[in-house]
Structures are given as C-alpha cells and as structure tokens.
C-alpha atoms as a PDB file:
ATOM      1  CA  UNK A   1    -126.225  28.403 -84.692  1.00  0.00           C
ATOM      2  CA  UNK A   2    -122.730  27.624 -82.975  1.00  0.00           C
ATOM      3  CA  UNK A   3    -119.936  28.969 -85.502  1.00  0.00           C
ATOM      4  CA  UNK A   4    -117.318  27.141 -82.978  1.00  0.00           C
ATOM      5  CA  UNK A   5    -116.499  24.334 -81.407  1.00  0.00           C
ATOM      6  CA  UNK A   6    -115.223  20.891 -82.296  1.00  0.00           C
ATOM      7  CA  UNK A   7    -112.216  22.350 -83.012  1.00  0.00           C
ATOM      8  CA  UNK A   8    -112.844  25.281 -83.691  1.00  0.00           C
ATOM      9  CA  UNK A   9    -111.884  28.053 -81.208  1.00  0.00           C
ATOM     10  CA  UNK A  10    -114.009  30.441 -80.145  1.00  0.00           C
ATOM     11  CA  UNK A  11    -112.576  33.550 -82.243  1.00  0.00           C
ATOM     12  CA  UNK A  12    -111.200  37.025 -80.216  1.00  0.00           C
ATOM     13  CA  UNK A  13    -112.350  40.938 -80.974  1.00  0.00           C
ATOM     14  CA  UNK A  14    -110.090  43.743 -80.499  1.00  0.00           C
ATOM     15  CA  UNK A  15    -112.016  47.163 -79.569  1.00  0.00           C
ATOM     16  CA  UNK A  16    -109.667  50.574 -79.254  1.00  0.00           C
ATOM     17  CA  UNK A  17    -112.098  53.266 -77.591  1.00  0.00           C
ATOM     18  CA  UNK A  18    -111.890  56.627 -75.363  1.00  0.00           C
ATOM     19  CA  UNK A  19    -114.812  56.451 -72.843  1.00  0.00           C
ATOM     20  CA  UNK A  20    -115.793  58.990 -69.882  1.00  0.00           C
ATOM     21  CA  UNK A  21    -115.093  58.028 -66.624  1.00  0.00           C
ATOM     22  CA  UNK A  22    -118.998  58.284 -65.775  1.00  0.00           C
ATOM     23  CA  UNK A  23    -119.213  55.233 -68.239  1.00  0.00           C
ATOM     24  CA  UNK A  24    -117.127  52.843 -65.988  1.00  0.00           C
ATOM     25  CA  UNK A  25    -117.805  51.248 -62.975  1.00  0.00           C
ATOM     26  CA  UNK A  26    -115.310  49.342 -60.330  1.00  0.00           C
ATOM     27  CA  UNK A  27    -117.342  46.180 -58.643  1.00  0.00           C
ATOM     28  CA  UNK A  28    -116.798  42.914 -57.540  1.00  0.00           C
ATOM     29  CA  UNK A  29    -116.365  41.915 -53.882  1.00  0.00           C
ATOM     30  CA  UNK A  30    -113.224  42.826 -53.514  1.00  0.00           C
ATOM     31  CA  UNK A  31    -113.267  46.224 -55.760  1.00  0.00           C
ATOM     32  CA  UNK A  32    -110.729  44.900 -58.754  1.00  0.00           C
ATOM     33  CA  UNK A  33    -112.850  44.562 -61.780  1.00  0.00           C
ATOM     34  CA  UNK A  34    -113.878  47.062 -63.723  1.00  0.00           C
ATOM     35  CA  UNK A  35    -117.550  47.115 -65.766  1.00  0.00           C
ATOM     36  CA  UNK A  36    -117.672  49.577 -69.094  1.00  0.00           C
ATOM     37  CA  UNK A  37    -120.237  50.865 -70.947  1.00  0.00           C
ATOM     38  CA  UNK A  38    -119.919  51.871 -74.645  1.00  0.00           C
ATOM     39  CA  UNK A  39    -121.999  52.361 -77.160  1.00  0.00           C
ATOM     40  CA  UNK A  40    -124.687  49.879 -75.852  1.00  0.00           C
ATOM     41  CA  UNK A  41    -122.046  47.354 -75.551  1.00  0.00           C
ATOM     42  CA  UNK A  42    -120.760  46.196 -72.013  1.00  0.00           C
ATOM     43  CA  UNK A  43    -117.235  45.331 -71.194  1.00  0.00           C
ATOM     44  CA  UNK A  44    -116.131  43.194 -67.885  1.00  0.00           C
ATOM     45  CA  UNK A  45    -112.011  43.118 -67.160  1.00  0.00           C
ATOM     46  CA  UNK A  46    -112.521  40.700 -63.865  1.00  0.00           C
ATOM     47  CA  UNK A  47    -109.776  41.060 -61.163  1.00  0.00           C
ATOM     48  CA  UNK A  48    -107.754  43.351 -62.891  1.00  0.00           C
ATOM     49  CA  UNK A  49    -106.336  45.761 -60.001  1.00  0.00           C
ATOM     50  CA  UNK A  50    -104.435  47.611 -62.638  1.00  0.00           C
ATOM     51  CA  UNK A  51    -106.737  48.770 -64.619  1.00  0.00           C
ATOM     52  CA  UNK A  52    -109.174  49.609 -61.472  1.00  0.00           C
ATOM     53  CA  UNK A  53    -105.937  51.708 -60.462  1.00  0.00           C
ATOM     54  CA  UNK A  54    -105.559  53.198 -63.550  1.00  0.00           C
ATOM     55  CA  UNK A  55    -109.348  54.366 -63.767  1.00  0.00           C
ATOM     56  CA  UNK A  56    -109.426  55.694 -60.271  1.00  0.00           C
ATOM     57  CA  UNK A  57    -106.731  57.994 -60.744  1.00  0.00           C
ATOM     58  CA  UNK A  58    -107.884  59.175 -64.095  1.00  0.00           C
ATOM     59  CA  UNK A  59    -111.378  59.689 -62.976  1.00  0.00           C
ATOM     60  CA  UNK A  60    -110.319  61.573 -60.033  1.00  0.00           C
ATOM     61  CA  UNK A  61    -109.192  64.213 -62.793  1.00  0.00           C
ATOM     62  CA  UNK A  62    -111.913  64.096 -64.630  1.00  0.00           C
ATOM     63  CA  UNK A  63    -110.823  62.466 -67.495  1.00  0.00           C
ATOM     64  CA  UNK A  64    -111.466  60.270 -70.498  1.00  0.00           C
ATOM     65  CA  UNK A  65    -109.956  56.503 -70.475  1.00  0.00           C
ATOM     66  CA  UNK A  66    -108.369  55.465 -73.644  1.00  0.00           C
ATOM     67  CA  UNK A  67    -108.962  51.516 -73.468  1.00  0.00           C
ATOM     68  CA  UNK A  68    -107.839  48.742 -75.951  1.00  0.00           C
ATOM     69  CA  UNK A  69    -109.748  45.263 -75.286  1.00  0.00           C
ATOM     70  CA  UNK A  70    -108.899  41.979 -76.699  1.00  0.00           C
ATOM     71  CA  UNK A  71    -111.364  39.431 -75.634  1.00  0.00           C
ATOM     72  CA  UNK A  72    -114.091  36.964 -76.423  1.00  0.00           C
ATOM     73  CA  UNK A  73    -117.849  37.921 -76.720  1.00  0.00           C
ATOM     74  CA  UNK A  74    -120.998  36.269 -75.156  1.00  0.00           C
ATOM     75  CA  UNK A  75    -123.987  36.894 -74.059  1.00  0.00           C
ATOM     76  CA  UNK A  76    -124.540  37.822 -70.137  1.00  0.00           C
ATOM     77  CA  UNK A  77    -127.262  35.007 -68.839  1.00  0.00           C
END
C-alpha cells in the first residue's frame, strides 16, 4: 500500500541521536558519504564531505557524534 503519490509527496522524518563512532562508517568511491547504524536502523548522508570531516575528527578522539537527520525513508533493494 502506497500512502503517496499522485500528489501526494512523499512525507520527511526528523531523527536527533548521539551514536559511537564505531557505529559509522565513511564509503563511497571517493570517501564522502557517511553510512550510520542506530538502533537497527541505517542512515546514508551521500557526498556529504562535511559531515565525513566532522566524523573523522571526532572519532579520532574517541567520541560520540550528536547527529540530527531530516530525510525520507525507503527500503534498501
């Protein structure tokens, strides 16, 4: 059962988490997206250099990543 389309937009989710650097990992081809695991639930930001940035230098310290996602859901086929 589709609950969008025809006009109706596919709707957004905001998650606000603090996950351990061992749950994140950078890949791609050119080493700019990052992959997340949480709770079961698996989070792709895809060419975001930033954020890859961000987590290196954190995890270098050994420490947690506060992340806030807004994004769309679906299922990885």
């Amino acid at each position: 059962m589709h609950v969008y389309g025809n006009g109706i937009p596919q709707p957004k989710f905001h998650f606000e988490f603090i996950v351990d650097a061992d749950d994140c990992r950078v890949q791609g081809k050119n080493g700019n997206s990052l992959k997340i695991n949480y709770r079961g639930l698996t989070f792709v930001a895809f060419r975001n250099e930033d954020l890859v940035n961000r987590y290196q230098d954190l995890s270098l310290l050994g420490r947690s990543l506060k992340v806030e996602i807004i994004g769309r859901s679906q299922i990885n086929e």
